[in-house]
C-alpha atoms as a PDB file:
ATOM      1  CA  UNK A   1      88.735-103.189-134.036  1.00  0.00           C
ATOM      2  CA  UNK A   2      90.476-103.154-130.919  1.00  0.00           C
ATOM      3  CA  UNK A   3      93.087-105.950-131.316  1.00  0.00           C
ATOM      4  CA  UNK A   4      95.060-105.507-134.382  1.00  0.00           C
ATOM      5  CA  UNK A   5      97.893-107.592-135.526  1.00  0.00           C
ATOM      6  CA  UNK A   6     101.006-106.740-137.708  1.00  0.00           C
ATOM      7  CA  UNK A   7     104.068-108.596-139.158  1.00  0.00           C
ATOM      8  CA  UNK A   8     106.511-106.084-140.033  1.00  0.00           C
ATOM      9  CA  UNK A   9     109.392-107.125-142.517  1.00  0.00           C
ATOM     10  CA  UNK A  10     111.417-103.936-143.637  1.00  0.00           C
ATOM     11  CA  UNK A  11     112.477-105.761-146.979  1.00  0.00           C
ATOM     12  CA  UNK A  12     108.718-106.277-148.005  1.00  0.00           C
ATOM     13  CA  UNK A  13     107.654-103.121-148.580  1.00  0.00           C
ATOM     14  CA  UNK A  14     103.715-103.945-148.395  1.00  0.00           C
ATOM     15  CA  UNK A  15     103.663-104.324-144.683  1.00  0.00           C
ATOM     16  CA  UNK A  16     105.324-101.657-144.586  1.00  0.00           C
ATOM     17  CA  UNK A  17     102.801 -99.466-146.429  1.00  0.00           C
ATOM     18  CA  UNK A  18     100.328-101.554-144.820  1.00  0.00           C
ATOM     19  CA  UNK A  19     101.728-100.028-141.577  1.00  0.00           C
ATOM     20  CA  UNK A  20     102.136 -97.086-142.536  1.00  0.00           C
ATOM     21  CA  UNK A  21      98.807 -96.914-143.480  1.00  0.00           C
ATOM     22  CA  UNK A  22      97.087 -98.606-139.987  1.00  0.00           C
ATOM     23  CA  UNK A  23      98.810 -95.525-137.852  1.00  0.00           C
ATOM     24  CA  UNK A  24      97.732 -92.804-140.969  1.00  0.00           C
ATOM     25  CA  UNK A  25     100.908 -91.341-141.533  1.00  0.00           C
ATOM     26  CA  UNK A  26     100.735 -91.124-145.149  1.00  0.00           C
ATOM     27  CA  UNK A  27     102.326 -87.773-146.181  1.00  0.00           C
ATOM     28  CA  UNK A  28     102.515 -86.785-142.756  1.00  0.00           C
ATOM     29  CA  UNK A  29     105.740 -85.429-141.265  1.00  0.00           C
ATOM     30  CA  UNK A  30     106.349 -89.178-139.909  1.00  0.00           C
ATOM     31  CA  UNK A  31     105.968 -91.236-142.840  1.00  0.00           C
ATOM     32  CA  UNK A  32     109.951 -90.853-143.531  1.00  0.00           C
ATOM     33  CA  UNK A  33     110.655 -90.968-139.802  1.00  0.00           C
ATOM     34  CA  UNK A  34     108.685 -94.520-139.707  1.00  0.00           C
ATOM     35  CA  UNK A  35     110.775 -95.875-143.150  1.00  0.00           C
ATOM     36  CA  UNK A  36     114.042 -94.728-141.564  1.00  0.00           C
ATOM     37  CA  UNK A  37     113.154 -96.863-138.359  1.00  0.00           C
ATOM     38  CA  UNK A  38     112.482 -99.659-139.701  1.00  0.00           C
ATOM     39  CA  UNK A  39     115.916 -99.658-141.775  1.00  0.00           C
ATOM     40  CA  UNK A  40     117.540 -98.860-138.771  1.00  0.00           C
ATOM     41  CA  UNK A  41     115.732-102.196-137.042  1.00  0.00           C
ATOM     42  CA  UNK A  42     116.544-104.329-140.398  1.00  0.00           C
ATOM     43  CA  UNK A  43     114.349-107.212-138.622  1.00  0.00           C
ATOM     44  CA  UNK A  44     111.063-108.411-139.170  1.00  0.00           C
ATOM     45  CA  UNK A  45     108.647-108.117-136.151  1.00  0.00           C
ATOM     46  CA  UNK A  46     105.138-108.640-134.609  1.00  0.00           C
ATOM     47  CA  UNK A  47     103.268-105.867-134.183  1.00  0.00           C
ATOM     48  CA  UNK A  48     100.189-105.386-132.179  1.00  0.00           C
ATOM     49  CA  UNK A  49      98.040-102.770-131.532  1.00  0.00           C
ATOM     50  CA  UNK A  50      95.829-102.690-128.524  1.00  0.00           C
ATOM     51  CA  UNK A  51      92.960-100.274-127.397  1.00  0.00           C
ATOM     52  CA  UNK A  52      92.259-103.046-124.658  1.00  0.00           C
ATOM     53  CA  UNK A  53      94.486-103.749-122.330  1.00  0.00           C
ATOM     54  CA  UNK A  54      96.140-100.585-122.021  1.00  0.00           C
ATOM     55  CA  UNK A  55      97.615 -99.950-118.762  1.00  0.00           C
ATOM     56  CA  UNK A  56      96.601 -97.094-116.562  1.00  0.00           C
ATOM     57  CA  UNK A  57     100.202 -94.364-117.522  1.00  0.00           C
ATOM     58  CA  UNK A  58     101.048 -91.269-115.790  1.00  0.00           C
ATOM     59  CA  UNK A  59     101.579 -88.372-118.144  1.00  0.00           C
ATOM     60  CA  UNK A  60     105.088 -88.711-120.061  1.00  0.00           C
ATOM     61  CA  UNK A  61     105.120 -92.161-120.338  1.00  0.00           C
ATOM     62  CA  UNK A  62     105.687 -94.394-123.195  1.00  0.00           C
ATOM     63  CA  UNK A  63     102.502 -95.762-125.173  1.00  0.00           C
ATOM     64  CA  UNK A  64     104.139 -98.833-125.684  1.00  0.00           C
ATOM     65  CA  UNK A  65     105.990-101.974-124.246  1.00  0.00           C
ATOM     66  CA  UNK A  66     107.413-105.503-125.768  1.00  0.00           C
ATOM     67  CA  UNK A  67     105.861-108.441-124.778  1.00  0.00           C
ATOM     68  CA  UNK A  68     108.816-110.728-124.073  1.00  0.00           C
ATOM     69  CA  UNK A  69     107.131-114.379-124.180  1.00  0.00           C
ATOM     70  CA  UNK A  70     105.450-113.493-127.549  1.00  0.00           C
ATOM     71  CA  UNK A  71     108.892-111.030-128.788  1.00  0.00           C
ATOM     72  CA  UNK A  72     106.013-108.694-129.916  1.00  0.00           C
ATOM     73  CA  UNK A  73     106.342-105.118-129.954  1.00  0.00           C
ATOM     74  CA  UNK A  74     102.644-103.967-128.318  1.00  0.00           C
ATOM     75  CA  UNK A  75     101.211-100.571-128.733  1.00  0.00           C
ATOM     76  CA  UNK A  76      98.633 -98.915-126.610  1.00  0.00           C
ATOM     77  CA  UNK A  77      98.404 -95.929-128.966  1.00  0.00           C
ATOM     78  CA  UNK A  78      97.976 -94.918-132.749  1.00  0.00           C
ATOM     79  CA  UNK A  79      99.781 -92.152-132.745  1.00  0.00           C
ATOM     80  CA  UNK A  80     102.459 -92.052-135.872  1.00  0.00           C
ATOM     81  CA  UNK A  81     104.711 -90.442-133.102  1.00  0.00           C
ATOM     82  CA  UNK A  82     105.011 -93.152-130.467  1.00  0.00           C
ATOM     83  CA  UNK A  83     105.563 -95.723-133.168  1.00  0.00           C
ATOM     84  CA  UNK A  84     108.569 -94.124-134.505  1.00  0.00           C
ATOM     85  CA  UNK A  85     109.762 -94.409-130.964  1.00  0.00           C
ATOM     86  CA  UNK A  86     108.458 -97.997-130.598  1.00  0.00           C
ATOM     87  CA  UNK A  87     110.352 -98.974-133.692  1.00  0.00           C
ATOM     88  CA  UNK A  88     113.877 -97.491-132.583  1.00  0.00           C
ATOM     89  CA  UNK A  89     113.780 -99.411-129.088  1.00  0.00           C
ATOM     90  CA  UNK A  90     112.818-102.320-130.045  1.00  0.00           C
ATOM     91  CA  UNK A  91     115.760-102.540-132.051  1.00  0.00           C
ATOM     92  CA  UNK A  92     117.896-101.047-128.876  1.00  0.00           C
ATOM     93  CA  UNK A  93     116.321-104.237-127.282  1.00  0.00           C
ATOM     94  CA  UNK A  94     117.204-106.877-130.270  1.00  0.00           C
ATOM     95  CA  UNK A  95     120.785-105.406-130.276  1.00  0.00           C
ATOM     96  CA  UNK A  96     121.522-106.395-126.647  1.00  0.00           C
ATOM     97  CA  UNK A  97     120.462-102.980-124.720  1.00  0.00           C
ATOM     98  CA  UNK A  98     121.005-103.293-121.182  1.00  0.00           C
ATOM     99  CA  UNK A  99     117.553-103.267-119.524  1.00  0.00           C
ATOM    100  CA  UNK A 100     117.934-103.535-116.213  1.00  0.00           C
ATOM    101  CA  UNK A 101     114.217-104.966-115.925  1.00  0.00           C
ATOM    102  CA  UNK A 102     114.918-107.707-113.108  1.00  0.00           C
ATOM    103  CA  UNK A 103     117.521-108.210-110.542  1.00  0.00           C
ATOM    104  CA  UNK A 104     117.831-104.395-109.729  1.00  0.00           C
ATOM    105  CA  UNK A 105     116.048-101.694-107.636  1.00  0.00           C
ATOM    106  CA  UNK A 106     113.742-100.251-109.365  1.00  0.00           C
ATOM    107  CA  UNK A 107     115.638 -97.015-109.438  1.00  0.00           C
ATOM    108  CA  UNK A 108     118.321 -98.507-111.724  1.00  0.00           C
ATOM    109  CA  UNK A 109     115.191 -99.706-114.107  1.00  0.00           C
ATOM    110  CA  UNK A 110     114.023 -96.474-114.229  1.00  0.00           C
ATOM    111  CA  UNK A 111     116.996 -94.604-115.137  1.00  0.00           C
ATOM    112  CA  UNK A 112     118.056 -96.952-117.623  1.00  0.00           C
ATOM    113  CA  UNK A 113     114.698 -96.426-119.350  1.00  0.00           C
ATOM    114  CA  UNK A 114     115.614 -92.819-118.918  1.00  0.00           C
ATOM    115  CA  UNK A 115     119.010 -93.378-120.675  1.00  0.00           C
ATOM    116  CA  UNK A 116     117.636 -95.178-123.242  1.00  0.00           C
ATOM    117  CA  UNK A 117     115.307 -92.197-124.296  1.00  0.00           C
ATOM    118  CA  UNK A 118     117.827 -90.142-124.540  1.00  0.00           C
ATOM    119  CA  UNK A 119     119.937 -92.147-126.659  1.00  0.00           C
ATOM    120  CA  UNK A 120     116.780 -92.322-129.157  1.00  0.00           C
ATOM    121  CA  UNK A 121     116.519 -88.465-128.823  1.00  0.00           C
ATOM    122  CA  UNK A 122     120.094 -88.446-130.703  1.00  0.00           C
ATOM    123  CA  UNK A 123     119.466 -90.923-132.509  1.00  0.00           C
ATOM    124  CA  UNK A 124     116.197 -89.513-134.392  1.00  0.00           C
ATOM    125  CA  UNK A 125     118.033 -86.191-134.549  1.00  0.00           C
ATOM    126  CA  UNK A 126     120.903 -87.534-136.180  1.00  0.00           C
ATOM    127  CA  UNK A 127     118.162 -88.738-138.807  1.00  0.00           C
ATOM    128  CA  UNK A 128     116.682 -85.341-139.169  1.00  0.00           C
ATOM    129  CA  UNK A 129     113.862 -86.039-137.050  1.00  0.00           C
ATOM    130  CA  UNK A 130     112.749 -84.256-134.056  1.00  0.00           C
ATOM    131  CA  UNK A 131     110.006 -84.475-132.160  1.00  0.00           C
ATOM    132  CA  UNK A 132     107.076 -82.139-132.312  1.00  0.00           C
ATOM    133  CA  UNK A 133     106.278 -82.587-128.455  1.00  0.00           C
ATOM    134  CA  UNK A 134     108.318 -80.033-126.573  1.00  0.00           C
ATOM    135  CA  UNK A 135     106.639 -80.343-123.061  1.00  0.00           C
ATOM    136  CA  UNK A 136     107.151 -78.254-119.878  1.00  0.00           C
ATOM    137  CA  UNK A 137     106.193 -80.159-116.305  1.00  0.00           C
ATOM    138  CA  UNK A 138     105.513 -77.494-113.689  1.00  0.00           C
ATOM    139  CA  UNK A 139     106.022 -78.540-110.273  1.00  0.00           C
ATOM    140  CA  UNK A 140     104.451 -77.867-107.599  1.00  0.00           C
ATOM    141  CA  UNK A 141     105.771 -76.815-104.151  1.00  0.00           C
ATOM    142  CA  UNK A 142     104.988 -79.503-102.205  1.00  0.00           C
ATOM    143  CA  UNK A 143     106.435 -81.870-104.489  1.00  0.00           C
ATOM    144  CA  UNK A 144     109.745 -80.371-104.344  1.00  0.00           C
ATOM    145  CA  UNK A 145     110.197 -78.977-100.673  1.00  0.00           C
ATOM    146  CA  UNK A 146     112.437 -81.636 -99.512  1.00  0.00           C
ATOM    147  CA  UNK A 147     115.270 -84.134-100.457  1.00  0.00           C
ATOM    148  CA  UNK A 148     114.168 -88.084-100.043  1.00  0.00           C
ATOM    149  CA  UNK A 149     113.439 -90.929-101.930  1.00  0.00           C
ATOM    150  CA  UNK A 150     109.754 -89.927-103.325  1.00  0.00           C
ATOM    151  CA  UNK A 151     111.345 -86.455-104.620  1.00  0.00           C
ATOM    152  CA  UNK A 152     114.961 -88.816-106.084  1.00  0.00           C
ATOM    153  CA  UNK A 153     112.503 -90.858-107.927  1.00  0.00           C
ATOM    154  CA  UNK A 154     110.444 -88.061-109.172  1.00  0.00           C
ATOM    155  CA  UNK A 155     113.586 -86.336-110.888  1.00  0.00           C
ATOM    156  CA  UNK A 156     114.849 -89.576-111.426  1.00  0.00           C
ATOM    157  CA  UNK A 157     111.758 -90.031-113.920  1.00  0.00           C
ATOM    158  CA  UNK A 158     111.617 -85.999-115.662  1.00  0.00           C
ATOM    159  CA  UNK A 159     115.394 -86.151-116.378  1.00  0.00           C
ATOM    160  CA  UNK A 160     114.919 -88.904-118.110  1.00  0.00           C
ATOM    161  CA  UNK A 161     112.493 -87.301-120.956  1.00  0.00           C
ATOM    162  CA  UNK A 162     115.133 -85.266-122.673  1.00  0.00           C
ATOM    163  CA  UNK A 163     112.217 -83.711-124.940  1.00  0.00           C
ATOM    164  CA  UNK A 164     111.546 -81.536-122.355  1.00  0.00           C
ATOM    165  CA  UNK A 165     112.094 -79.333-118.678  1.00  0.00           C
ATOM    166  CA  UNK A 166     111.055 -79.556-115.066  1.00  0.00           C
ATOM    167  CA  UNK A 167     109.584 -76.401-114.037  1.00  0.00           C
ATOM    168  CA  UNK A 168     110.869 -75.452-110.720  1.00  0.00           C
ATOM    169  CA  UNK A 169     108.829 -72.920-108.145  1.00  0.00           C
ATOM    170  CA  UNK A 170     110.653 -70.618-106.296  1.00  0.00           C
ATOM    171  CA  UNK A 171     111.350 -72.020-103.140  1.00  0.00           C
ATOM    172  CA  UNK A 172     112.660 -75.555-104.576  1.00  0.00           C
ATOM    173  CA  UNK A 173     114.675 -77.626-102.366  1.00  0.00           C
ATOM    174  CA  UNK A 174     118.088 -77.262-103.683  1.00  0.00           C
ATOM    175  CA  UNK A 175     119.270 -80.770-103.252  1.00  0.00           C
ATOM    176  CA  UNK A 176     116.090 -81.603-105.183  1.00  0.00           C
ATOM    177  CA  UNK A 177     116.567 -79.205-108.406  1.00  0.00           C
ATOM    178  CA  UNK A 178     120.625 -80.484-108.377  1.00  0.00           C
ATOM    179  CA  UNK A 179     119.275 -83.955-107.976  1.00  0.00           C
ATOM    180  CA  UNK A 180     117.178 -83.361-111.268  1.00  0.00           C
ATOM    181  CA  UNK A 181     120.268 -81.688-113.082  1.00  0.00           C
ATOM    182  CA  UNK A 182     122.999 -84.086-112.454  1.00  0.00           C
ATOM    183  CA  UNK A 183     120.684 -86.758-113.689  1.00  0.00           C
ATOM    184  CA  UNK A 184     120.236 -85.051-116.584  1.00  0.00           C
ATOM    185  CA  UNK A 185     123.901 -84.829-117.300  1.00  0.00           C
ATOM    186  CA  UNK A 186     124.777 -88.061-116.421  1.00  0.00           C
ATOM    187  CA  UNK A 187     121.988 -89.632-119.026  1.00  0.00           C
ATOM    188  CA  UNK A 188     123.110 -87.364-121.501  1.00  0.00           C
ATOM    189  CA  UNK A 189     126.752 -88.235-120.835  1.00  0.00           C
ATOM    190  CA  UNK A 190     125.721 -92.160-120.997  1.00  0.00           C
ATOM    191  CA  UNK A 191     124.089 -91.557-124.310  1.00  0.00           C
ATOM    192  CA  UNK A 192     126.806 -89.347-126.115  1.00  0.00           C
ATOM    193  CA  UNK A 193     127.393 -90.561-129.418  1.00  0.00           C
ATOM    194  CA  UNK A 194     125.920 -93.570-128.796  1.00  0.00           C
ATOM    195  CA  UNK A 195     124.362 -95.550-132.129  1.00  0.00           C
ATOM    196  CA  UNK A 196     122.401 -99.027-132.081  1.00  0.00           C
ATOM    197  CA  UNK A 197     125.905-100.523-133.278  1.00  0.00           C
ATOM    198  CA  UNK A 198     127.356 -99.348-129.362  1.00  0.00           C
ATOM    199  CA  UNK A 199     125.180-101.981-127.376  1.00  0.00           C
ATOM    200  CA  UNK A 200     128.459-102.960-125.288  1.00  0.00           C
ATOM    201  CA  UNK A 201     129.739 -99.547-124.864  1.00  0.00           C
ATOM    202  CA  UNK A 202     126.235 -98.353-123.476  1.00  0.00           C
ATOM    203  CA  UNK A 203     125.943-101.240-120.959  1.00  0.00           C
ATOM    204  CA  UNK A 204     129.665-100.331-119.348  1.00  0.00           C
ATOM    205  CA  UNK A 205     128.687 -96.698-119.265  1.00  0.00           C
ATOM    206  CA  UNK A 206     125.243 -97.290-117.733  1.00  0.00           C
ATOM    207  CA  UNK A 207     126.875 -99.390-115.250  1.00  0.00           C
ATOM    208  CA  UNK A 208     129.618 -97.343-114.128  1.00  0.00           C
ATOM    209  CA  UNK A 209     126.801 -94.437-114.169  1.00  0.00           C
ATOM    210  CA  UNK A 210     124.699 -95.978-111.651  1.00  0.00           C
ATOM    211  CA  UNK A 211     127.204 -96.540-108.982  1.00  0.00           C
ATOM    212  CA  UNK A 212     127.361 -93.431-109.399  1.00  0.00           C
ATOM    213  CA  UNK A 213     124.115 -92.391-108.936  1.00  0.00           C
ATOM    214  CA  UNK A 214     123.909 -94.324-105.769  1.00  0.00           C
ATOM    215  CA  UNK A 215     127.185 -93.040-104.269  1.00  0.00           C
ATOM    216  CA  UNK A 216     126.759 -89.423-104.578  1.00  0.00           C
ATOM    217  CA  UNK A 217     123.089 -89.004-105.427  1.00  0.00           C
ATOM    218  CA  UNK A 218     120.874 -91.751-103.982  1.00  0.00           C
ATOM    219  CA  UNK A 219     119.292 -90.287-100.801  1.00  0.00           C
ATOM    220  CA  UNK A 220     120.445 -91.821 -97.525  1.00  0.00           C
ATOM    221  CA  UNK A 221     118.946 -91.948 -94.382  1.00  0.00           C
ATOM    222  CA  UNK A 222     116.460 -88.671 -93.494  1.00  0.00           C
ATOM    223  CA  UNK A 223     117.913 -86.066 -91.600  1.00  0.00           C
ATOM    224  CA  UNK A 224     116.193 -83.583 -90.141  1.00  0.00           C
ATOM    225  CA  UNK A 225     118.674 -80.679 -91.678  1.00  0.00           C
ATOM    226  CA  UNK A 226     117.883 -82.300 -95.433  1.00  0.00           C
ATOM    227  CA  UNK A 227     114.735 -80.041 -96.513  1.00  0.00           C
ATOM    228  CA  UNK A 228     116.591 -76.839 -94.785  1.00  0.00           C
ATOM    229  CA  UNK A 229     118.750 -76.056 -97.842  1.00  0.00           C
ATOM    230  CA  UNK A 230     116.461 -73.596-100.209  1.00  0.00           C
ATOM    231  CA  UNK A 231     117.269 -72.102-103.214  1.00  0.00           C
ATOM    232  CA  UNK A 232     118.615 -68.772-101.261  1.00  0.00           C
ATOM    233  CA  UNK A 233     120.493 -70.682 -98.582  1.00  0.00           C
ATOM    234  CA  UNK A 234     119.618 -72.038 -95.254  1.00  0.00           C
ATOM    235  CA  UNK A 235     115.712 -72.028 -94.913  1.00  0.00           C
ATOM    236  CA  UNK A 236     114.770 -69.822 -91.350  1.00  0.00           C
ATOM    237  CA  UNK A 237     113.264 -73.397 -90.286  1.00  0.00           C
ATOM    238  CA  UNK A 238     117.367 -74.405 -89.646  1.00  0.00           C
ATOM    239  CA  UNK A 239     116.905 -72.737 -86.324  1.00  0.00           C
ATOM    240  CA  UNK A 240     113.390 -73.626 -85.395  1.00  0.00           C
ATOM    241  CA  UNK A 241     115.441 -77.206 -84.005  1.00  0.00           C
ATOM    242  CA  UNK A 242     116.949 -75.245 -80.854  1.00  0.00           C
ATOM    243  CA  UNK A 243     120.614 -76.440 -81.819  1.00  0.00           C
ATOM    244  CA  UNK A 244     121.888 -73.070 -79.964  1.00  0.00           C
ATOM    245  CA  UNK A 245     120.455 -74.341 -77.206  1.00  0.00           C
END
């Protein structure tokens, strides 16, 4: 079938077996992850689970979304895994999460979606559960030769998947690999000790961290000396621009 419907209640223990079941975790390593969820969550829910309308995802992304006109909580995937992590934000999103889906750049979207994953990093591991995907993202050269907006939004998105690294080439801009790092930091410092009972205290901190960002990391206007800081210094190109003429 590929539309399937679920109404999850954690205090009826049938649909949650029936779940449990549907995604076959059954004595797999994320049976107990998927019970501890949904006690976390405490509310009933819609689930639905759809091989149809899957949108086309670059490699990283989340599996699932929430449907806000129906409050369902749609997967696109199967996978025991991403419903653990379906589970745990949907109940980030019932508790009064900050989402930051309209009224902002899309930069501030996408690094509160970043913060958010790392707050369900901690929170999992807090519960003894962490996950089995442990991914490296080499980059290439190209990608990473110069500081601007395509390269801020491209960090912007890895350092905000805090179950892996970014694999930097030698030769890395060096405004681009510190862009990556300090986003990093400031995620995990938004997310420190932060449990689904700290809804207000996340909000302040993600707000306060993204003027932030876009004082002292957001990429300006281009200059032409922004892509001649390398890894080792000043790139030879610095003096290919006749300034000692």
């Amino acid at each position: 079938m590929s539309k399937t419907t679920y109404f999850v209640n954690s205090t009826d223990l049938s649909s949650i077996e029936a779940l449990i079941d549907a995604f076959g975790a059954r004595y797999s390593e994320h049976e107990q992850a998927i019970r501890a969820m949904l006690q976390l969550h405490e509310q009933a829910f819609t689930l639905r689970l759809d091989f149809v309308s899957r949108p086309q995802m670059m490699p990283l992304e989340d599996a699932f979304t929430f449907d806000t006109l129906t409050d369902e909580l749609v997967l696109f995937d199967n996978d025991p895994a991403v419903l653990v992590d379906a589970i745990l934000e949907m109940a980030m999103y019932v508790r009064g999460f900050q989402t930051s889906m309209s009224g902002y750049d899309e930069w501030k979207t996408q690094f509160t979606i970043g913060a958010w994953r790392h707050v369900r990093r901690n929170i999992k591991e807090r519960h003894g559960y962490e996950s089995a995907t442990r991914w490296q993202f080499p980059l290439e050269q190209e990608g990473v030769d110069r500081f601007n907006a395509q390269t801020f939004e491209a960090m912007l998105f890895l350092a905000g998947r805090p179950e892996g690294e970014a694999i930097f080439p030698h030769g890395a801009n060096a405004q681009v690999v510190e862009a990556y790092q300090r986003l990093y930091r400031i995620m995990e410092a938004v997310a420190l000790d932060i449990s689904l009972d700290d809804a207000e205290l996340f909000n302040r901190r993600l707000v306060r961290a993204i003027g932030r960002v876009e004082e002292s990391i957001l990429p300006g206007e281009p200059s032409p000396f922004d892509d001649m800081l390398g890894p080792g210094g000043f790139n030879e190109r610095f003096f290919s621009f006749g300034i000692d003429d």
